[in-house]
Protein backbone atom coordinates (compact mmCIF):
# COMPACT_ATOMS: atom_id res chain seq x y z
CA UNK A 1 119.29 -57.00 99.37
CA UNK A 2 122.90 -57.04 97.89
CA UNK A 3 121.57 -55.15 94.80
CA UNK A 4 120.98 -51.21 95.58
CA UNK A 5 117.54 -50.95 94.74
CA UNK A 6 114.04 -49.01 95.98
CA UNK A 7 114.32 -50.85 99.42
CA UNK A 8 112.35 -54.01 100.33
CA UNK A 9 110.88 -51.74 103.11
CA UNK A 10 109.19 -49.41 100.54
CA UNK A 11 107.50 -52.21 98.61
CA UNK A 12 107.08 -54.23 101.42
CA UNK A 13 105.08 -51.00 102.89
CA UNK A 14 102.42 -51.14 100.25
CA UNK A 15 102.10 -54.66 100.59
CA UNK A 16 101.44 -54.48 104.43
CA UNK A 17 99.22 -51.82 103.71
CA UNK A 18 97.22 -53.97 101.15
CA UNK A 19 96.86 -56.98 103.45
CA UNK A 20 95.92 -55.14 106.22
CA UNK A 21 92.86 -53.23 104.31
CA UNK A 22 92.01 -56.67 103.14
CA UNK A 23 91.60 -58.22 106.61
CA UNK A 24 89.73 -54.66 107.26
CA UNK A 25 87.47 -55.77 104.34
CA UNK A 26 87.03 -59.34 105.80
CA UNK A 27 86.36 -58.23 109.32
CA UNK A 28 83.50 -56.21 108.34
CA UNK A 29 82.00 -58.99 106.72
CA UNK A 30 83.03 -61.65 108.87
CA UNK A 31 79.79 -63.28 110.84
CA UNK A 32 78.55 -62.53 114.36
CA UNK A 33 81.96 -63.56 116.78
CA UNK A 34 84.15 -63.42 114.26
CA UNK A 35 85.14 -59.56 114.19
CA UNK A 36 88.09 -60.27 116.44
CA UNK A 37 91.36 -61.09 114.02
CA UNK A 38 94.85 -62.47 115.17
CA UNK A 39 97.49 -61.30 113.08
CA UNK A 40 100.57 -63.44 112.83
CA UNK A 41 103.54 -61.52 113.51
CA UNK A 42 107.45 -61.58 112.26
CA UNK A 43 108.17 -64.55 114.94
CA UNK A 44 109.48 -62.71 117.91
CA UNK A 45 106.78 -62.97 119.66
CA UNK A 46 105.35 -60.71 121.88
CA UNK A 47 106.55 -57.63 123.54
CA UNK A 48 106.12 -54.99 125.83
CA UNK A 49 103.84 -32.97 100.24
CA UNK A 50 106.35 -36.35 101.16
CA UNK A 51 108.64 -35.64 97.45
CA UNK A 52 109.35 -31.79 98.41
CA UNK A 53 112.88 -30.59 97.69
CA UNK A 54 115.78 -33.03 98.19
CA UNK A 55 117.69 -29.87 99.69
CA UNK A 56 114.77 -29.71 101.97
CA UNK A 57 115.47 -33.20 103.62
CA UNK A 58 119.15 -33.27 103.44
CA UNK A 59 120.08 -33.03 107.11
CA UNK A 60 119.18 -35.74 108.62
CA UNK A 61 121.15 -39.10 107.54
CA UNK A 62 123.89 -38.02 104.08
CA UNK A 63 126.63 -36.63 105.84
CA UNK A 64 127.52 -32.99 104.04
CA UNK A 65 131.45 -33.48 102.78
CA UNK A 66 133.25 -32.23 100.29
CA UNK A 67 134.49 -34.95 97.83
CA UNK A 68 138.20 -36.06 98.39
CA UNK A 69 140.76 -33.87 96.65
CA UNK A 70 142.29 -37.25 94.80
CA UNK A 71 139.06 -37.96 93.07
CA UNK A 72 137.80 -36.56 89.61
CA UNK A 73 134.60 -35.36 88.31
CA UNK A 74 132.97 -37.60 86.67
CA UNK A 75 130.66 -36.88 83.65
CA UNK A 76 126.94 -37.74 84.37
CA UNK A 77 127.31 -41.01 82.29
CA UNK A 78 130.32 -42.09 83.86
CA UNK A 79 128.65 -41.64 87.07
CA UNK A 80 125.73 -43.76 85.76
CA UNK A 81 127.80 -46.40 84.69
CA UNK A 82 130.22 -46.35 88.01
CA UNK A 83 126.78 -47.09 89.75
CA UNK A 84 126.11 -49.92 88.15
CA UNK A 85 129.32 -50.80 88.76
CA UNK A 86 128.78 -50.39 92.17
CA UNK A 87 125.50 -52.06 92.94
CA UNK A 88 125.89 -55.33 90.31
CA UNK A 89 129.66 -55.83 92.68
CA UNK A 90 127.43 -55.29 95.83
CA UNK A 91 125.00 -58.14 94.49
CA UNK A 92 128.03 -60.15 93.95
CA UNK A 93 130.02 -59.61 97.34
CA UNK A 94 128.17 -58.39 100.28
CA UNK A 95 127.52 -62.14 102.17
CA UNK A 96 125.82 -60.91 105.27
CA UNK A 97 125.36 -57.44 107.45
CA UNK A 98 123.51 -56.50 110.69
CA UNK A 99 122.28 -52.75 111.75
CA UNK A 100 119.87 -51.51 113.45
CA UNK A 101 116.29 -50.62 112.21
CA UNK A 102 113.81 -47.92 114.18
CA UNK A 103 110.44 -48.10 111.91
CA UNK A 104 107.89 -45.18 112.85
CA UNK A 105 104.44 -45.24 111.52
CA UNK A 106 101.67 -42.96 111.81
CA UNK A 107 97.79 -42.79 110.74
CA UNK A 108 97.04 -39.08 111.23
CA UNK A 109 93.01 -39.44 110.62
CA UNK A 110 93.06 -42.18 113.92
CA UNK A 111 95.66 -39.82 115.56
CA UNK A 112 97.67 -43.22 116.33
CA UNK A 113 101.05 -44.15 115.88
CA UNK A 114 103.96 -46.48 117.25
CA UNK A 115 107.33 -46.66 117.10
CA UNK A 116 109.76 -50.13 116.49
CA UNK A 117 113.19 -50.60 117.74
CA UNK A 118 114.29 -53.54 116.30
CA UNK A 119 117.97 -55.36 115.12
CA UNK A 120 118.25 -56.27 111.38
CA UNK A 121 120.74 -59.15 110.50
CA UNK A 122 120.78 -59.90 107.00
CA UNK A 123 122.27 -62.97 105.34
CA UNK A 124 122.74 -63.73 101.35
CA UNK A 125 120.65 -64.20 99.49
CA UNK A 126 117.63 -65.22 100.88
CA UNK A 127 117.55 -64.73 104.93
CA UNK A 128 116.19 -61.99 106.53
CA UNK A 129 115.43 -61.58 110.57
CA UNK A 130 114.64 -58.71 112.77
CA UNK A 131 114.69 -59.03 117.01
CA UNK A 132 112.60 -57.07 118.57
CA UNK A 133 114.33 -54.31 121.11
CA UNK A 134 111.43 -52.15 121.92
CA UNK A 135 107.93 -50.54 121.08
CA UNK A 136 106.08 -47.72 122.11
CA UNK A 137 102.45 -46.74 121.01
CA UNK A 138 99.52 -48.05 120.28
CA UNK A 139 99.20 -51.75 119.68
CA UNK A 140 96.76 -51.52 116.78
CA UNK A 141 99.54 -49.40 114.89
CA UNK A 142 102.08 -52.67 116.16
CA UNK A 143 100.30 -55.43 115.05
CA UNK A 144 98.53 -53.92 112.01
CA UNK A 145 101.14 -51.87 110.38
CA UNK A 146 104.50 -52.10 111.41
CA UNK A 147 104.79 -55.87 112.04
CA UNK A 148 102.69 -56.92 108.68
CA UNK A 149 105.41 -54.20 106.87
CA UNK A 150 108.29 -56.40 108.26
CA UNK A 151 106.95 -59.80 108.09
CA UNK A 152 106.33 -58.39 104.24
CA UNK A 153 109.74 -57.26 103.67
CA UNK A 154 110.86 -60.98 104.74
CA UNK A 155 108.66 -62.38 102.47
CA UNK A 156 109.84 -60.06 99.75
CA UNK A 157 113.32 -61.33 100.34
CA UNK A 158 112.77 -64.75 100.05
CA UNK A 159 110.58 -64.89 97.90
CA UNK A 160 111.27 -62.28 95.27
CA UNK A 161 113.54 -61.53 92.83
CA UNK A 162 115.45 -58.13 93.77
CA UNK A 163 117.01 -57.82 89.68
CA UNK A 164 113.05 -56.97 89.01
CA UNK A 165 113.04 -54.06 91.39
CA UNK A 166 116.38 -52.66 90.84
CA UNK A 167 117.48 -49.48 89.88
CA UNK A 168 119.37 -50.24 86.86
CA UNK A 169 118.64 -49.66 83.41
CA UNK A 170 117.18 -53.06 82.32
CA UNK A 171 114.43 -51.59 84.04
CA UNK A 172 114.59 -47.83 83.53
CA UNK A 173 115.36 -45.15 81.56
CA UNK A 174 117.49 -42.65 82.77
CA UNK A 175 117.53 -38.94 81.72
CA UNK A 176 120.41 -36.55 83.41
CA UNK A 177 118.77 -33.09 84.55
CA UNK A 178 121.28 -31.40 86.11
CA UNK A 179 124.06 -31.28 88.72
CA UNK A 180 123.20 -29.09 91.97
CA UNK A 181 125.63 -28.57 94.96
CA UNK A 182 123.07 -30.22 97.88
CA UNK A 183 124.61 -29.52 101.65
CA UNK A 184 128.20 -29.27 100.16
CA UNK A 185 128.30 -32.41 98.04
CA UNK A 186 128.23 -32.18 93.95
CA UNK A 187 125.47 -34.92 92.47
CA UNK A 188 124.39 -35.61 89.28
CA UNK A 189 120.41 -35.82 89.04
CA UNK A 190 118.34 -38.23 86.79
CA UNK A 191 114.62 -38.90 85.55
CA UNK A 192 113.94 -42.07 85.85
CA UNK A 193 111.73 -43.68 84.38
CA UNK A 194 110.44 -47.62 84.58
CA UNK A 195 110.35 -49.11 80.74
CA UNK A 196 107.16 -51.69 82.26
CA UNK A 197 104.46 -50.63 84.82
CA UNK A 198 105.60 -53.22 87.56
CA UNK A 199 104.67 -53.13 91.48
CA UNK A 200 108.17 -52.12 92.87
CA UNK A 201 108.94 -49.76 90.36
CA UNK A 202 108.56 -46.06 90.31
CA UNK A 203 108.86 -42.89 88.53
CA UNK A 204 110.93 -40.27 90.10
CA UNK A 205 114.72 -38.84 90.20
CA UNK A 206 117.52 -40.70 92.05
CA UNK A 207 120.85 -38.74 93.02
CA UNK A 208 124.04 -39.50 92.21
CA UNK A 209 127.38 -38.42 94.04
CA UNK A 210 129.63 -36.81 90.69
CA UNK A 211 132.95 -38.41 92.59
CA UNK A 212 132.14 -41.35 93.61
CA UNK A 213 129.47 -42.51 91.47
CA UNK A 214 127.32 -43.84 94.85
CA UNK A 215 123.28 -44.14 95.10
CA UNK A 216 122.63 -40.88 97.51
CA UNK A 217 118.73 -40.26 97.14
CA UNK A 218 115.64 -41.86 95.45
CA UNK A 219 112.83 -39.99 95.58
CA UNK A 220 109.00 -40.43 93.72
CA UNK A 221 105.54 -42.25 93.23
CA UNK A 222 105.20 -46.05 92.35
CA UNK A 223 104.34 -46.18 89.21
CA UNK A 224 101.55 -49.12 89.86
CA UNK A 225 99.74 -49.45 93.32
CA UNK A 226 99.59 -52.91 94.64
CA UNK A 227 96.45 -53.40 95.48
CA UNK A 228 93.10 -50.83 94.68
CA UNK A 229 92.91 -50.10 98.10
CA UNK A 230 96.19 -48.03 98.42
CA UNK A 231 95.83 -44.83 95.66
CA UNK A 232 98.86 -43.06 95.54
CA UNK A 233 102.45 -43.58 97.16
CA UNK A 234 105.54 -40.96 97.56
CA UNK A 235 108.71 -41.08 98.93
CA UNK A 236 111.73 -40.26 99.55
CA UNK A 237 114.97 -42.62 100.53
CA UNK A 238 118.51 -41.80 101.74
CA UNK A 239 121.62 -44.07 101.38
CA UNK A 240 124.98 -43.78 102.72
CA UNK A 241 128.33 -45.69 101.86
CA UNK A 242 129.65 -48.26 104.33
CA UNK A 243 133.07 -49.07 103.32
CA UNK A 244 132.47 -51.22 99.07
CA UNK A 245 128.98 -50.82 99.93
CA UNK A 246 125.81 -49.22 99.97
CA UNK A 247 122.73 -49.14 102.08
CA UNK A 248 119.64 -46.95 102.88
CA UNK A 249 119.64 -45.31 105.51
CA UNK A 250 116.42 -43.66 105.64
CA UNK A 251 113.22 -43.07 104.38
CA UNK A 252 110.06 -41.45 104.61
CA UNK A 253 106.73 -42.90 102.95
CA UNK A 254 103.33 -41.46 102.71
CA UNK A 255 100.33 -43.45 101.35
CA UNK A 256 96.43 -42.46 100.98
CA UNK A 257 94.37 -45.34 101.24
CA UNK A 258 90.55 -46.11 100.60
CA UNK A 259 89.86 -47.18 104.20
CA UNK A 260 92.36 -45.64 106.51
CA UNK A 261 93.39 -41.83 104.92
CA UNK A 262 96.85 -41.36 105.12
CA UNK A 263 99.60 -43.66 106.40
CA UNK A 264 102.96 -42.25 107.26
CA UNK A 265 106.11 -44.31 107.78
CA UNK A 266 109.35 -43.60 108.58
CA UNK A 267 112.26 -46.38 108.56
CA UNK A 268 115.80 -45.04 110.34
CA UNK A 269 118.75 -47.99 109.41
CA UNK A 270 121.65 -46.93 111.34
CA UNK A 271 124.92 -49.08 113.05
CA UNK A 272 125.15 -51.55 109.44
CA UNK A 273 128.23 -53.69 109.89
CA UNK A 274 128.68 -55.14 106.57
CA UNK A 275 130.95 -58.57 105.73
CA UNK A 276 132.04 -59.54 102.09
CA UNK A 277 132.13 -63.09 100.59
CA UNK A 278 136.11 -62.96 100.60
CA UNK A 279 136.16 -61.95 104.17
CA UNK A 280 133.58 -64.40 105.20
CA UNK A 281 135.41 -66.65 103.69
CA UNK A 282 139.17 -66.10 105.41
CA UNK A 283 137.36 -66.06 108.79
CA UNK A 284 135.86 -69.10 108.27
CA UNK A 285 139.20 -70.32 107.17
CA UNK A 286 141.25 -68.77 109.74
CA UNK A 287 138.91 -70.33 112.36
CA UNK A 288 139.30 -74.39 111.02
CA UNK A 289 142.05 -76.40 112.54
């Protein structure tokens, strides 16, 4: 999580996706009286076209400013290299942060859907836990999508290491395309491309500001499905600087499957209060006797 990479929600997606079509698979099969399956759930118990245009899908989350006067151009590899930078100082720093998280899903052929309200509190390196705030929708869409996606992003983040999904170039190559003016903000674009075929990573473009050197968009296809019963994933993800660091903000996933058609998720991350080691550290200080 303190590296900025393809967010644990996006892999974690696919993965949620694969398990459930496996327990579809085992359902089917399953002998007389067995067809009803309990799901475990993230431990809250219980409660009451997708890669268009990036200037298409600007207006929702990136805010549209015009860099600060004081700050230079940078050249696309400076940019590239500021990123780095960035994210490998992220890794290093960031000790904890808590937001809030509002995942949407949708599965047009069933016409269902649901939508989770939910607080995020993350802690480095390893601890991940959501609280439920609300749902509305239909349960199957709950307990079948949207809690297997989070359970599997908590697995992914203590389980996994997040250098092998990162967008950095021990795992891609980069190629700068061009720099476009999107909704009043200057970015540098690059192909990316993974150097192995690994679950997590992806071929696409990500988005560079040219002042600042900051992660703004990642946007393509996974460049290996997880599992045979999920055949092609898009998407596109936002991100957004909160003070040293940077976090998504949102994205927007579509999957066709074998067994359910198309899957649609959307994941809103919104109210991230962010703490540093150094600060963690003088609080905790500051606080002994």
């Amino acid at each position: 999580m303190g590296r900025t990479f393809v967010s644990a929600l996006v892999l974690s997606f696919f993965l949620g996706l694969t398990e459930f079509a496996a327990a579809q698979i085992w359902a089917s099969r399953a002998p007389a009286g067995m067809g009803d399956v309990s799901f475990t759930g993230i431990g809250t118990g219980s409660t009451s076209g997708v890669v268009a245009d990036i200037a298409g899908t600007t207006a929702r989350s990136v805010p549209a400013l015009a860099p600060p006067l004081s700050l230079p151009r940078m050249s696309p590899e400076l940019a590239l290299q500021t990123y780095e930078q960035r994210a490998a100082r992220q890794a290093a720093e960031l000790a904890s942060y808590s937001a809030t998280t509002v995942v949407r899903a949708e599965l047009p052929e069933s016409s269902q859907h649901g939508e989770f309200v939910l607080e995020r509190l993350y802690t480095a390196p390893r601890t991940l836990a959501f609280k439920v705030v609300q749902f509305t929708g239909d349960a199957f869409v709950k307990n079948n999508v949207i809690t297997r996606l989070l359970q599997s992003e908590v697995d992914h983040v203590q389980k996994d290491d997040p250098t092998l999904t990162a967008i950095s170039t021990a795992n891609y190559k980069f190629s700068y395309k061009a720099t476009p003016m999107i909704q009043g903000r200057m970015m540098h674009v690059y192909q990316v491309k993974p150097r192995k075929k690994r679950v997590g990573l992806f071929k696409g473009r990500i988005y560079l500001d040219a002042y600042t050197g900051s992660l703004v968009y990642a946007t393509g296809t996974l460049a290996k499905s997880p599992s045979f019963f999920i055949k092609k994933i898009d998407f596109v993800q936002e991100y957004a600087d909160f003070g040293p660091f940077t976090f998504p903000v949102h994205m927007h996933t579509e999957a066709n499957t074998r067994l359910i058609g198309r899957a649609i998720v959307d994941v809103d991350q919104r109210d991230y209060h962010p703490m540093a080691l150094n600060l963690q550290s003088a609080n905790r200080d500051s606080a002994t006797p």
